[in-house]
C-alpha atoms as a PDB file:
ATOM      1  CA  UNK A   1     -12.670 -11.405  11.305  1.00  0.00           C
ATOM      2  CA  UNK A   2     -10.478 -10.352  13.910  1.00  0.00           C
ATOM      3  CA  UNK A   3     -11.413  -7.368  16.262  1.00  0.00           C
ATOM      4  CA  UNK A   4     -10.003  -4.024  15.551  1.00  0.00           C
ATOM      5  CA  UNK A   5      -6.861  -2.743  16.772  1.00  0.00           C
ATOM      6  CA  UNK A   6      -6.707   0.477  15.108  1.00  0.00           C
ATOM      7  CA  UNK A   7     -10.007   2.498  15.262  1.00  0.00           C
ATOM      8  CA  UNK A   8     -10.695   5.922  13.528  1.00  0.00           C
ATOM      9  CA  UNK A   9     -14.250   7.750  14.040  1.00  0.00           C
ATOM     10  CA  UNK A  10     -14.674  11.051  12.400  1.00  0.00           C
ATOM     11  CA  UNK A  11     -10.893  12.806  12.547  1.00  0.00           C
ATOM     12  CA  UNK A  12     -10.364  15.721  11.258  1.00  0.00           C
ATOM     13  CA  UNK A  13      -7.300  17.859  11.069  1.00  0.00           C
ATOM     14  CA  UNK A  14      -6.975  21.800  10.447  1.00  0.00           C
ATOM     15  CA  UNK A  15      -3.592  23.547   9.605  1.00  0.00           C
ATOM     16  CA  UNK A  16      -5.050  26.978   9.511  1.00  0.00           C
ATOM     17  CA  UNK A  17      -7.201  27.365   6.475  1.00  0.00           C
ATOM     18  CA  UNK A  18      -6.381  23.886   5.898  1.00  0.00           C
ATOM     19  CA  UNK A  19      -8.019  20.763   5.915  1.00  0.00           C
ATOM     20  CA  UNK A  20      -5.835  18.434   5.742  1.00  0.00           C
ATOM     21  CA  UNK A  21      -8.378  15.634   7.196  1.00  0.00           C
ATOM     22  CA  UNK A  22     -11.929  15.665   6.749  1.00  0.00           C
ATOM     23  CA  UNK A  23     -13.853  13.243   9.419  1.00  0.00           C
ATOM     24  CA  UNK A  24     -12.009  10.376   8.171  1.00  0.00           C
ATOM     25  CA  UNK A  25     -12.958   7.232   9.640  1.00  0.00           C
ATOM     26  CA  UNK A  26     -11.629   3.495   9.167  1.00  0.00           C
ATOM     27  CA  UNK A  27     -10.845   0.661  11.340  1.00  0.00           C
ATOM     28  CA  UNK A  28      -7.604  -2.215  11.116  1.00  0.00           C
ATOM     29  CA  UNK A  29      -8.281  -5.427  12.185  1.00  0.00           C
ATOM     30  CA  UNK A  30      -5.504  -7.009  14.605  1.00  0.00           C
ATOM     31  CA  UNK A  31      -2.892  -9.099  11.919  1.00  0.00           C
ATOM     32  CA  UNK A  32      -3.755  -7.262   8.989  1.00  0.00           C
ATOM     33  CA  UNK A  33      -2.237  -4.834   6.160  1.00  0.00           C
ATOM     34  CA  UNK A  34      -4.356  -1.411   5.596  1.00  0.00           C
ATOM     35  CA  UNK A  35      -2.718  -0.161   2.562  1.00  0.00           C
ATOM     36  CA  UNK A  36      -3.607   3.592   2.646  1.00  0.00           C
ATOM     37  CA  UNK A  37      -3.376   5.156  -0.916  1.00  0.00           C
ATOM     38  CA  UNK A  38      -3.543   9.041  -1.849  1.00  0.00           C
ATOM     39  CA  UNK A  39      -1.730  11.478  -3.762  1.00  0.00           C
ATOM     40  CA  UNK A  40       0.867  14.101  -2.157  1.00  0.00           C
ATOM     41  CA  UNK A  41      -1.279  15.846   0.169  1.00  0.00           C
ATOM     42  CA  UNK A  42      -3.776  13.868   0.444  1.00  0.00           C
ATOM     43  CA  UNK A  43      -4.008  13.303   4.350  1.00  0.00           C
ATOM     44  CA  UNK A  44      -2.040   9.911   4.537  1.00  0.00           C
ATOM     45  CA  UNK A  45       1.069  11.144   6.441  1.00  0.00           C
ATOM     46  CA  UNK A  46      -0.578  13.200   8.905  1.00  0.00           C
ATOM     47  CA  UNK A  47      -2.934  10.671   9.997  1.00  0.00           C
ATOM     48  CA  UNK A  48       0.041   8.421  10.685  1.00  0.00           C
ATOM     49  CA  UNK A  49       0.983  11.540  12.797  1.00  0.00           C
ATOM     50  CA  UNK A  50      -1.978  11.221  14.491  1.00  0.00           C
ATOM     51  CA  UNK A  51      -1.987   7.779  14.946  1.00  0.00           C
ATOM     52  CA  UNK A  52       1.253   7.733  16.205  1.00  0.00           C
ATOM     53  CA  UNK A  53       0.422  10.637  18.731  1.00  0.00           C
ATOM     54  CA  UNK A  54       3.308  12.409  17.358  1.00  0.00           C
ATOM     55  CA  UNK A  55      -0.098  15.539  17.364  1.00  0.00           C
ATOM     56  CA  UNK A  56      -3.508  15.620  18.541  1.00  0.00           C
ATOM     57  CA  UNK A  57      -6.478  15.697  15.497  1.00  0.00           C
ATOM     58  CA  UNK A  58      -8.759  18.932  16.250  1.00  0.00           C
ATOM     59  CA  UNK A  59     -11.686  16.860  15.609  1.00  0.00           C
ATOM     60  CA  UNK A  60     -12.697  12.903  16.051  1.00  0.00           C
ATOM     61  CA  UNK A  61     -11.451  10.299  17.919  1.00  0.00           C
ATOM     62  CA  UNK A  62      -8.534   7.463  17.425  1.00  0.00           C
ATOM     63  CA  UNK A  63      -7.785   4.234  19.265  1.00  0.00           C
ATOM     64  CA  UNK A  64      -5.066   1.849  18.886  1.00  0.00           C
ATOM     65  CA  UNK A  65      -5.528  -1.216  21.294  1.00  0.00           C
ATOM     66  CA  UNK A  66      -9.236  -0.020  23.064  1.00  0.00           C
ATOM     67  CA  UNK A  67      -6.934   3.253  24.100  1.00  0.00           C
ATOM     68  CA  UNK A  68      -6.946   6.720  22.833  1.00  0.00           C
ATOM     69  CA  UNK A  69      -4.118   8.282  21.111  1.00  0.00           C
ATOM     70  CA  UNK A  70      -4.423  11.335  22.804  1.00  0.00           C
ATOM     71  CA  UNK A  71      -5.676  10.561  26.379  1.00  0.00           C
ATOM     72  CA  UNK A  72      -3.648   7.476  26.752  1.00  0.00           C
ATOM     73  CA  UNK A  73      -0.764   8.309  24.351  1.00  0.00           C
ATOM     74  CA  UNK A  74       1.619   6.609  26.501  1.00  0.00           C
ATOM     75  CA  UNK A  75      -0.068   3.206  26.246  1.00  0.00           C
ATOM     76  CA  UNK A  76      -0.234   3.759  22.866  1.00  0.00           C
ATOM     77  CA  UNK A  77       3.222   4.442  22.263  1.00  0.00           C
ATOM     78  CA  UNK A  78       4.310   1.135  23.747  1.00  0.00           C
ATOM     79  CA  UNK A  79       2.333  -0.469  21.602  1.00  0.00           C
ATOM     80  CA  UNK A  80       2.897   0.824  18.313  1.00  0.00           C
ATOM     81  CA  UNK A  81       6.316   1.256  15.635  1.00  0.00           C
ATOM     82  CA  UNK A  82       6.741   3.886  12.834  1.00  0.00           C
ATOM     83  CA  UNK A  83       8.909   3.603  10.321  1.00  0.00           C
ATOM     84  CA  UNK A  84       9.126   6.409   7.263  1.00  0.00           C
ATOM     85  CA  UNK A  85      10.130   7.053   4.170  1.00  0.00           C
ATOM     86  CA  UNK A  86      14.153   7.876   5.077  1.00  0.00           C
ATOM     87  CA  UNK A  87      15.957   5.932   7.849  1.00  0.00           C
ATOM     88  CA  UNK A  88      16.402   7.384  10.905  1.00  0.00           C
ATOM     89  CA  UNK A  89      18.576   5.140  12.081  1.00  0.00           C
ATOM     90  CA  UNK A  90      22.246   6.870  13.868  1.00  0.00           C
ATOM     91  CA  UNK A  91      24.653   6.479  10.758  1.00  0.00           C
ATOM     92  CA  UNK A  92      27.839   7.126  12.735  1.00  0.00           C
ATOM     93  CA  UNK A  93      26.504   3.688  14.808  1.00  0.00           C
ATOM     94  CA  UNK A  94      26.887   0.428  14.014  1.00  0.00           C
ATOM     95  CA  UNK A  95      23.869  -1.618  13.168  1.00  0.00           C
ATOM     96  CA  UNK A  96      23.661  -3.678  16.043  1.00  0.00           C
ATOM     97  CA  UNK A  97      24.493  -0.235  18.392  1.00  0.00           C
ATOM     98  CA  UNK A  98      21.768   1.200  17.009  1.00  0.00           C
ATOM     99  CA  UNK A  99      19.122  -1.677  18.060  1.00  0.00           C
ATOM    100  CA  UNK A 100      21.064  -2.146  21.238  1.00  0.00           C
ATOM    101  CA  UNK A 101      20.498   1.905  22.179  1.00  0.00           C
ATOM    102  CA  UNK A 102      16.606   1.518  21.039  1.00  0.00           C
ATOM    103  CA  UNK A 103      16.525  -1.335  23.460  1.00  0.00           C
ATOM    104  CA  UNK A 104      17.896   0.107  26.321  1.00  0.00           C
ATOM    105  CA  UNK A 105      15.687   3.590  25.751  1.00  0.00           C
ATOM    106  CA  UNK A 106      13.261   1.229  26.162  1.00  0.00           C
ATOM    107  CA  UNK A 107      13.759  -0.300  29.353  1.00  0.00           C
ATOM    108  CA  UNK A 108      15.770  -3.722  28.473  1.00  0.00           C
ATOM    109  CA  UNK A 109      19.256  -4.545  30.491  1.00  0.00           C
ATOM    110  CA  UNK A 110      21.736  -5.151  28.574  1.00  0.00           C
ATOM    111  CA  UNK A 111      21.756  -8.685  28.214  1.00  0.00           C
ATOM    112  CA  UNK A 112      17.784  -8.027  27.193  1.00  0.00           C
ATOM    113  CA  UNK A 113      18.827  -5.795  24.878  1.00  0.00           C
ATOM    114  CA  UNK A 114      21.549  -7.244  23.089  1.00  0.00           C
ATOM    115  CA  UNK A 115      19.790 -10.694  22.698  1.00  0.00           C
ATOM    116  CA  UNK A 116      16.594  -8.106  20.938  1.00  0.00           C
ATOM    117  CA  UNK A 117      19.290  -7.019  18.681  1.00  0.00           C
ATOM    118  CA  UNK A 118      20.775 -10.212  17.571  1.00  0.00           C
ATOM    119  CA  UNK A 119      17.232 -11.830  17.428  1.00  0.00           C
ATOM    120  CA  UNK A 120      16.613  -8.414  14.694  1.00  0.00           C
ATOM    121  CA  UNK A 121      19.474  -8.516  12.797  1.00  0.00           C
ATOM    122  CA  UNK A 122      19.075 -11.971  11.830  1.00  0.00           C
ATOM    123  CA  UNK A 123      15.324 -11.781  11.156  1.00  0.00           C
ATOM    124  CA  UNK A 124      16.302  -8.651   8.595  1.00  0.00           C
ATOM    125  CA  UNK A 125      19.458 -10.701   7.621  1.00  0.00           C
ATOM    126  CA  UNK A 126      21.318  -7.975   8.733  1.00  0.00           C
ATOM    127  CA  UNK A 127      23.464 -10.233  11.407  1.00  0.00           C
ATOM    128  CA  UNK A 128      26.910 -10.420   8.981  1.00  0.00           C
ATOM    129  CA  UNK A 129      26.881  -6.452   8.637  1.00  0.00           C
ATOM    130  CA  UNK A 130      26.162  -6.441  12.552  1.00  0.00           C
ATOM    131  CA  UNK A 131      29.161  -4.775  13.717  1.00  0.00           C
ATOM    132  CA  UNK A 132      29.593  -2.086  10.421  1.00  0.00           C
ATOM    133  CA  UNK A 133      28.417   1.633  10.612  1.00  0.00           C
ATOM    134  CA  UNK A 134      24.660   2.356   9.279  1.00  0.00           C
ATOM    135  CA  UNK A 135      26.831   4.628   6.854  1.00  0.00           C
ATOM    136  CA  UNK A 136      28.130   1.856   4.771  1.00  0.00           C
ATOM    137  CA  UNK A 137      24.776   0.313   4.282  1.00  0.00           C
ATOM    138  CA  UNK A 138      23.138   0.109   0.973  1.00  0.00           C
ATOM    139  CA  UNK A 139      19.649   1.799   0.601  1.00  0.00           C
ATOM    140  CA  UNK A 140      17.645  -1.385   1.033  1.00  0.00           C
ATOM    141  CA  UNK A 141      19.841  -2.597   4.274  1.00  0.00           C
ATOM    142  CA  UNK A 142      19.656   0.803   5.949  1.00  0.00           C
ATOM    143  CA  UNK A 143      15.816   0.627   5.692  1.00  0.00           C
ATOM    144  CA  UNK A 144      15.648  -3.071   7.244  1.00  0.00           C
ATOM    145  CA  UNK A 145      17.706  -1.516   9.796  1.00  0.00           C
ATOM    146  CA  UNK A 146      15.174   1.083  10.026  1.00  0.00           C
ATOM    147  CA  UNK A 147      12.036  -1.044  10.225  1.00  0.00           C
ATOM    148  CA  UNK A 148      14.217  -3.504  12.924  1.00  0.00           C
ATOM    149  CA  UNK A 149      14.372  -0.584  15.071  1.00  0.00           C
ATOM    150  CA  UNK A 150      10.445   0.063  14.674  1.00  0.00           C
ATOM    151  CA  UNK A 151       9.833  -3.553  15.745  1.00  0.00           C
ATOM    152  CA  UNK A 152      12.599  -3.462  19.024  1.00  0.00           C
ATOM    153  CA  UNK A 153      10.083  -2.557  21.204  1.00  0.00           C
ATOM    154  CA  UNK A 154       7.476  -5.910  20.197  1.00  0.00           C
ATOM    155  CA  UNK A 155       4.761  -3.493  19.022  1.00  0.00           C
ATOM    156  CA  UNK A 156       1.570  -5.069  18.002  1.00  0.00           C
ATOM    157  CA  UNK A 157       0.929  -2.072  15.259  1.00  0.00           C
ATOM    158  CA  UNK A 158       3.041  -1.265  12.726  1.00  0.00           C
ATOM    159  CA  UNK A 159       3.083   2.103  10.680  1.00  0.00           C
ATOM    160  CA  UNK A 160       5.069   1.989   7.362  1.00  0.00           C
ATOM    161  CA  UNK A 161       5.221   5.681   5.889  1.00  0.00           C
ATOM    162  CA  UNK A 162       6.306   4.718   2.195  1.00  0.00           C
ATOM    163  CA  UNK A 163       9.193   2.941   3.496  1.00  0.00           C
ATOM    164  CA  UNK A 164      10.071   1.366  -0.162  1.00  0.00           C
ATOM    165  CA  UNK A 165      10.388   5.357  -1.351  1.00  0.00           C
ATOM    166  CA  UNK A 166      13.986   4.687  -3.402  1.00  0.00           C
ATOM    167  CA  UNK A 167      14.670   1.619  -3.489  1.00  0.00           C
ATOM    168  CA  UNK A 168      15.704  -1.236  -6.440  1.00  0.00           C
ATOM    169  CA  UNK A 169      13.033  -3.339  -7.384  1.00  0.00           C
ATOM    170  CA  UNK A 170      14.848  -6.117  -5.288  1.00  0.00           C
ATOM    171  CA  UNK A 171      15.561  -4.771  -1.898  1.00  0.00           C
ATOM    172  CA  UNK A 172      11.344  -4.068  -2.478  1.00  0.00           C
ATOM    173  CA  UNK A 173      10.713  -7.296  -2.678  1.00  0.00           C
ATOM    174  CA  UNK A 174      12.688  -7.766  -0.146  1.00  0.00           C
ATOM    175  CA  UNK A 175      11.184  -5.741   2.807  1.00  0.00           C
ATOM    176  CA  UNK A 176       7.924  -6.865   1.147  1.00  0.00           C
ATOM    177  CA  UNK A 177       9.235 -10.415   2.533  1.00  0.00           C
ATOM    178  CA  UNK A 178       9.355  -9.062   5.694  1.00  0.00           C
ATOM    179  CA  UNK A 179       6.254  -7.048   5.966  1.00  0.00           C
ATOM    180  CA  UNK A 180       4.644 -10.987   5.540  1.00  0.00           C
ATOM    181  CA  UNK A 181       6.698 -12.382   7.572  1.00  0.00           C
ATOM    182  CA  UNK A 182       5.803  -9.930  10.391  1.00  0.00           C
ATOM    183  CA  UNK A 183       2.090  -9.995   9.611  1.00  0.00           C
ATOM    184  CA  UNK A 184       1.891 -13.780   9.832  1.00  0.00           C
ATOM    185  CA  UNK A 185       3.793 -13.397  13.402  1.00  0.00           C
ATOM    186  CA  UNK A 186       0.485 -11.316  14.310  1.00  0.00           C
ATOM    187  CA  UNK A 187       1.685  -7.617  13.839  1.00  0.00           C
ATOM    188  CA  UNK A 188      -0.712  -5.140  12.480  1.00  0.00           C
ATOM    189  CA  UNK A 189       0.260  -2.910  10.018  1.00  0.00           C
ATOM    190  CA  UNK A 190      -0.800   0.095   8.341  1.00  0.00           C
ATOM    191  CA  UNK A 191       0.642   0.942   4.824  1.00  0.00           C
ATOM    192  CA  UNK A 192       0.873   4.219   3.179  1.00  0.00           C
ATOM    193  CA  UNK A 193       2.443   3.919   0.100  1.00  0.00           C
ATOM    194  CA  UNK A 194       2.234   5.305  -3.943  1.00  0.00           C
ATOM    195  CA  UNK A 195       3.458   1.947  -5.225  1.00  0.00           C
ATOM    196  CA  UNK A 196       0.159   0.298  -5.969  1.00  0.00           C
ATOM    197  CA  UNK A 197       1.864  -3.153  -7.434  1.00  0.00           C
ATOM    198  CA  UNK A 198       2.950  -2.799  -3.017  1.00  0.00           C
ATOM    199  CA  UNK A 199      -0.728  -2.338  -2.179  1.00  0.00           C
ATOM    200  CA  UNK A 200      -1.807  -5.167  -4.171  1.00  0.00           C
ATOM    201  CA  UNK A 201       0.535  -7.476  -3.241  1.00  0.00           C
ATOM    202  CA  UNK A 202       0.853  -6.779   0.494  1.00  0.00           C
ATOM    203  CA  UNK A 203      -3.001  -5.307   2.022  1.00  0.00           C
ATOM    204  CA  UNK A 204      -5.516  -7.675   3.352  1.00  0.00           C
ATOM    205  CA  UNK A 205      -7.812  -3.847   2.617  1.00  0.00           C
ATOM    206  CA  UNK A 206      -7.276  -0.629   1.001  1.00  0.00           C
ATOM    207  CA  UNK A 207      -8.726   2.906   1.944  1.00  0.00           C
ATOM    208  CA  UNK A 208      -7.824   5.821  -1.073  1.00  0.00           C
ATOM    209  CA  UNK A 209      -7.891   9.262   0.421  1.00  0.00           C
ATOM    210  CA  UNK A 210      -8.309  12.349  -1.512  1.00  0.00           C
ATOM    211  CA  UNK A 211      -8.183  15.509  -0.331  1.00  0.00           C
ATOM    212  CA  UNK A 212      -8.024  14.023   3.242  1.00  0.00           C
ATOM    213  CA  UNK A 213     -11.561  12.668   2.844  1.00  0.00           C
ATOM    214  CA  UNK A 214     -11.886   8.611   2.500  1.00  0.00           C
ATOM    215  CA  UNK A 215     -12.834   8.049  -1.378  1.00  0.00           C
ATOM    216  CA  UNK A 216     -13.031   4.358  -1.443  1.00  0.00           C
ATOM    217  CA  UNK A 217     -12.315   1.168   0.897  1.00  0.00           C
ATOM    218  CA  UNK A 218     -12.524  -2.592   0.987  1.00  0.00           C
ATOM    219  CA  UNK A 219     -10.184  -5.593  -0.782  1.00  0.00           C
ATOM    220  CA  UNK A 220      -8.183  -5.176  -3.882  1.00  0.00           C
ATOM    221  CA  UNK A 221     -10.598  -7.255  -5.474  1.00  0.00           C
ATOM    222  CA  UNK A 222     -13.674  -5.015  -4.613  1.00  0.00           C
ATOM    223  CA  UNK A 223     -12.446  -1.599  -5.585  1.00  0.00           C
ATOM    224  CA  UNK A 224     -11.028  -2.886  -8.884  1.00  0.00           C
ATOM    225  CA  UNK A 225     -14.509  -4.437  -9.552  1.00  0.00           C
ATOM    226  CA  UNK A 226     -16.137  -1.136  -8.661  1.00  0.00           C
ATOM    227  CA  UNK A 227     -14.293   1.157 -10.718  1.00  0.00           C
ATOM    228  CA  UNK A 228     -12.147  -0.617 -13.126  1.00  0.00           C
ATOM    229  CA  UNK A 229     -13.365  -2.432 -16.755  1.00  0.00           C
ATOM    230  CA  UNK A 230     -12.418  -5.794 -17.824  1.00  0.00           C
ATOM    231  CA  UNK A 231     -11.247  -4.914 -21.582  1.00  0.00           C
ATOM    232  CA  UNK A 232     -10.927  -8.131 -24.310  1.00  0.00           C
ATOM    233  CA  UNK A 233      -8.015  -7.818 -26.665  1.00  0.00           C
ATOM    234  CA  UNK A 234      -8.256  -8.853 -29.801  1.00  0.00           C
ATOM    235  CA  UNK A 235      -5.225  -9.072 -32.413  1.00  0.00           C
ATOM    236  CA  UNK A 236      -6.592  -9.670 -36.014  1.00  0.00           C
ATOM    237  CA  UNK A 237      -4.433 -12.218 -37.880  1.00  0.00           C
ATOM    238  CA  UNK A 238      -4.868  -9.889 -40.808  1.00  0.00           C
ATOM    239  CA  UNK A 239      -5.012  -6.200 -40.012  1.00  0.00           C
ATOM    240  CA  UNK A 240      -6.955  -5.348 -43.539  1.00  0.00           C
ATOM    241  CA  UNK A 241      -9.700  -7.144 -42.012  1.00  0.00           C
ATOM    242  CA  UNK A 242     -10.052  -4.332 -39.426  1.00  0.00           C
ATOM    243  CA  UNK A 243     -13.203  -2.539 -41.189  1.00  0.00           C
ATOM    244  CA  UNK A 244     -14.918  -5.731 -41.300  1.00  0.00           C
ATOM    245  CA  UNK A 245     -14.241  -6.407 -37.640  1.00  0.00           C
ATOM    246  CA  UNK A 246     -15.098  -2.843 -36.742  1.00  0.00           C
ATOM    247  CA  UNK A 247     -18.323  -3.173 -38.257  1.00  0.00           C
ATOM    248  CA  UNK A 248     -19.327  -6.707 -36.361  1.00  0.00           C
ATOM    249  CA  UNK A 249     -18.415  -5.675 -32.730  1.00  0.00           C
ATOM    250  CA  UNK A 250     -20.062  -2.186 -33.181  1.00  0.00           C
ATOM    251  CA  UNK A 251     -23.199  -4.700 -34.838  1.00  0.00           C
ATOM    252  CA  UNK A 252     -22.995  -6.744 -31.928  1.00  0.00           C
ATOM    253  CA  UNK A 253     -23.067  -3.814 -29.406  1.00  0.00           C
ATOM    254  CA  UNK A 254     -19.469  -3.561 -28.521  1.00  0.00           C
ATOM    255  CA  UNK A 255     -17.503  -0.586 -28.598  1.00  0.00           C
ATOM    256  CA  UNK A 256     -13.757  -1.212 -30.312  1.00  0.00           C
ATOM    257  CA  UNK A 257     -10.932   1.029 -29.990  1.00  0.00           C
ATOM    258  CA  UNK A 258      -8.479   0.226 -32.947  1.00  0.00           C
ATOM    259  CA  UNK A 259      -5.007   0.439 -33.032  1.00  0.00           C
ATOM    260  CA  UNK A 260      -3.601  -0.105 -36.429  1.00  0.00           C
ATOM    261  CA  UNK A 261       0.004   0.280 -35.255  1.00  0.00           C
ATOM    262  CA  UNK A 262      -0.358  -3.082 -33.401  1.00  0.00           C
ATOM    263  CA  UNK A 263      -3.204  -4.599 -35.677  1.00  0.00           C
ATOM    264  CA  UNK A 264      -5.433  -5.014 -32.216  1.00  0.00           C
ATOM    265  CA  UNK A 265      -8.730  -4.239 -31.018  1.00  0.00           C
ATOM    266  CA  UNK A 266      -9.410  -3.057 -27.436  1.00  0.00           C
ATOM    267  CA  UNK A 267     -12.941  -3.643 -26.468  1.00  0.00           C
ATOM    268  CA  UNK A 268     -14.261  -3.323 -22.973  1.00  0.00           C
ATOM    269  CA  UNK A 269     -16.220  -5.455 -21.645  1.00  0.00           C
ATOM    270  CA  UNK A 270     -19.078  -5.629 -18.675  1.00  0.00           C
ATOM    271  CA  UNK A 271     -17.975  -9.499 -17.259  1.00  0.00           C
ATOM    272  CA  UNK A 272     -15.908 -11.994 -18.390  1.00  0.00           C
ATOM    273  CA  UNK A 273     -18.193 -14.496 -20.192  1.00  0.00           C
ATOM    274  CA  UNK A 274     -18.773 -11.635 -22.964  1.00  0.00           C
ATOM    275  CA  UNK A 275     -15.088 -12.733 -24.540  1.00  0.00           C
ATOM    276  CA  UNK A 276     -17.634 -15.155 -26.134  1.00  0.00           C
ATOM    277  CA  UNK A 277     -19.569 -12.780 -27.879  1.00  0.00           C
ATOM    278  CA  UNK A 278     -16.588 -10.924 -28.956  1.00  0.00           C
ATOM    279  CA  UNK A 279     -15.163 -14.415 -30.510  1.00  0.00           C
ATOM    280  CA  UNK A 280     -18.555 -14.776 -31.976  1.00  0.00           C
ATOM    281  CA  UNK A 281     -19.251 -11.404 -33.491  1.00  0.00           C
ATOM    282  CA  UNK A 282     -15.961 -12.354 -35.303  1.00  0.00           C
ATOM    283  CA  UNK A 283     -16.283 -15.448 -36.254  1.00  0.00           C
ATOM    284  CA  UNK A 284     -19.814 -14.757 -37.933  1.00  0.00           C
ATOM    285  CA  UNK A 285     -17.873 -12.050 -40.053  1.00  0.00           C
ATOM    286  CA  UNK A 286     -15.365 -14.214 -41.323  1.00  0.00           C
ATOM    287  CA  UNK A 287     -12.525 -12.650 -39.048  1.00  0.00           C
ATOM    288  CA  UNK A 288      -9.440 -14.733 -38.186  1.00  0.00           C
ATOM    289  CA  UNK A 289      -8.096 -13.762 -34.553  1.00  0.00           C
ATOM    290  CA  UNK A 290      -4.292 -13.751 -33.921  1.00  0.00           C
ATOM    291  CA  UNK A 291      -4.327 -13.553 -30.141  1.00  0.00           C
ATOM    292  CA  UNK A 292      -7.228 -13.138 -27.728  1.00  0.00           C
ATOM    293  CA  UNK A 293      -6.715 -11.730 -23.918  1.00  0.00           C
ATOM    294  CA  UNK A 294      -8.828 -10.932 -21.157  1.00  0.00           C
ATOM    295  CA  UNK A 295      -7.696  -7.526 -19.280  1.00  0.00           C
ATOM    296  CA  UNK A 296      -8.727  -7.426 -15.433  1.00  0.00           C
ATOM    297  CA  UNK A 297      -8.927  -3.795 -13.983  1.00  0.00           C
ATOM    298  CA  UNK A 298      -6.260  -2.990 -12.120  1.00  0.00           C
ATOM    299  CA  UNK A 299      -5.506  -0.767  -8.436  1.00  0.00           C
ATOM    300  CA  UNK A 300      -3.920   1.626 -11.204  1.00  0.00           C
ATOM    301  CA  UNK A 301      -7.484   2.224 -12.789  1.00  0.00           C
ATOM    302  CA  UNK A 302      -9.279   2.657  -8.957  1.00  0.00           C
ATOM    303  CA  UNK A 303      -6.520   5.127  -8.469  1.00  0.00           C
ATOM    304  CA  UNK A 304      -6.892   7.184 -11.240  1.00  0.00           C
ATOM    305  CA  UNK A 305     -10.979   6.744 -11.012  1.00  0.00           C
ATOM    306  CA  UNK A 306     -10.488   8.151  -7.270  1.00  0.00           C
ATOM    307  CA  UNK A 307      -7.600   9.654  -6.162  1.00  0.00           C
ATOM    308  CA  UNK A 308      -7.456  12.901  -8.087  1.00  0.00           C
ATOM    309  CA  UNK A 309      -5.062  15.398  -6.733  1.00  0.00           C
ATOM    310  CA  UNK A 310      -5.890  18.617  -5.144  1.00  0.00           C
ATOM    311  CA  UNK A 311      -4.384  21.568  -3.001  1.00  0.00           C
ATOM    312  CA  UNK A 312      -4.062  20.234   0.262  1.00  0.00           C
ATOM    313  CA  UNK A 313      -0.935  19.455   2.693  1.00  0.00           C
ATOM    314  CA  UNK A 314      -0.156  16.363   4.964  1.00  0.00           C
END
């Protein structure tokens, strides 16, 4: 495992009466996805803030690199993108203007900066709409446009604020393309996002705030297995046999849900090798299956399980 780049101990945040943060503390490892998952409210955007030293937490301590976010914000800055849930990009620009100003903000001559901007606008395959106005972008383009200008500067940490919010199941995919390509490059990125089909796919870990305390961490895979239930779905091939299969599973220590409208029986299950039992509780009672499925949990049940909402603000 690769050494942290992004290290939280113990941050805390207080707006007033507020806690928006409560000693929250996680750590990235460089060339990874942290998918950070919460309701509204739940303390996601304003540790990005923090993170991103756009405001100092009133308790605990963040690093990005080995340096502080609020002793050495400037070292931190040059080191780290942001990109939100709305572009920010300059609409009245064109897309290549706008990479070409970000460049030159930063520091590049011009010839730096305009070979920055090409390289961009072809990685986002952006380079045939180069020369029109961010205006006459579609939702999805404007937000590669937005995420190129997070990555003019090279940063080796990446902070996506929701930045699918709005937009078509393919121009999602899309920047999810991206977000893979750039993590396979090296970058580091950290993920907020209410999308959980993006968590899944895209974070290497997951940490669920609630109430701007940490809930839950580790993979996909472990925080489905810790709060989720594999369930075994069983379709009768006739549905007037549903007393008689009722009777078996309960006999056999299951616990069926029926639904008659679909002829099925949902019955949840401890581990995967008890879809035998199921198959054998209803074979002994003379029950003909239809269809048989195996239901894994899902980061939908974890979120549910964890991530109850409350009256907080981020």
């Amino acid at each position: 495992m690769a050494d942290p780049i992004i290290e939280v101990e113990g941050v805390s945040m207080r707006f007033g009466e507020v806690l928006a943060l409560d000693e929250v503390s996680l750590e990235v490892p460089a060339g990874t996805v942290l998918g950070l998952l919460g309701h509204n409210g739940a303390g996601k955007t304003t540790l990005i803030d923090i993170l991103s030293t756009l405001r100092p937490p009133t308790g605990g301590t963040a690093r990005i690199a080995g340096f502080d976010v609020v002793r050495r914000s400037r070292e931190v800055s040059s080191r780290i993108g942001l990109t939100g849930q709305f572009a920010s990009v300059d609409e009245q620009l064109s897309g290549i203007e706008n990479l070409v100003l970000i460049a030159r903000l930063l520091g590049a001559g011009k010839r730096e900066a305009r070979e920055r901007a090409d390289e961009l606008l072809s990685l986002f395959d952006l380079s045939e709409a180069a020369g029109r106005q961010a205006r006459t972008y579609s939702g999805g383009m404007r937000r590669r446009l937005d995420l190129a200008a997070g990555m003019v500067g090279h940063p080796d940490v990446i902070f996506l604020d929701e930045p699918t919010t709005g937009l078509d199941p393919v121009s999602r995919m899309g920047l999810w393309s991206i977000v893979e390509s750039l993590v396979v490059d090296g970058t580091t990125v950290l993920l907020t996002t209410q999308y959980l089909d993006e968590a899944d796919r895209l974070a290497d870990s997951i940490t669920v705030l609630s109430a701007g305390r940490v809930v839950a961490s580790g993979t996909s895979a472990e925080l489905k297995a810790q709060v989720g239930q594999r369930t075994v779905t069983a379709r009768l091939a006739e549905p007037a046999d549903a007393d008689r299969a009722s009777r078996a599973l309960s006999g056999a220590g299951f616990h069926p849900a029926h639904d008659a409208e679909r002829g099925a029986f949902t019955i949840p299950v401890g581990a995967s090798r008890e879809l035998a039992g199921v198959v054998r509780a209803l074979d002994e009672a003379g029950v003909e299956v239809g269809d048989l499925g195996l239901g894994e949990p899902t980061l939908d049940d974890v979120y549910l399980s964890l991530a109850h909402p409350a009256p907080t603000t981020a």
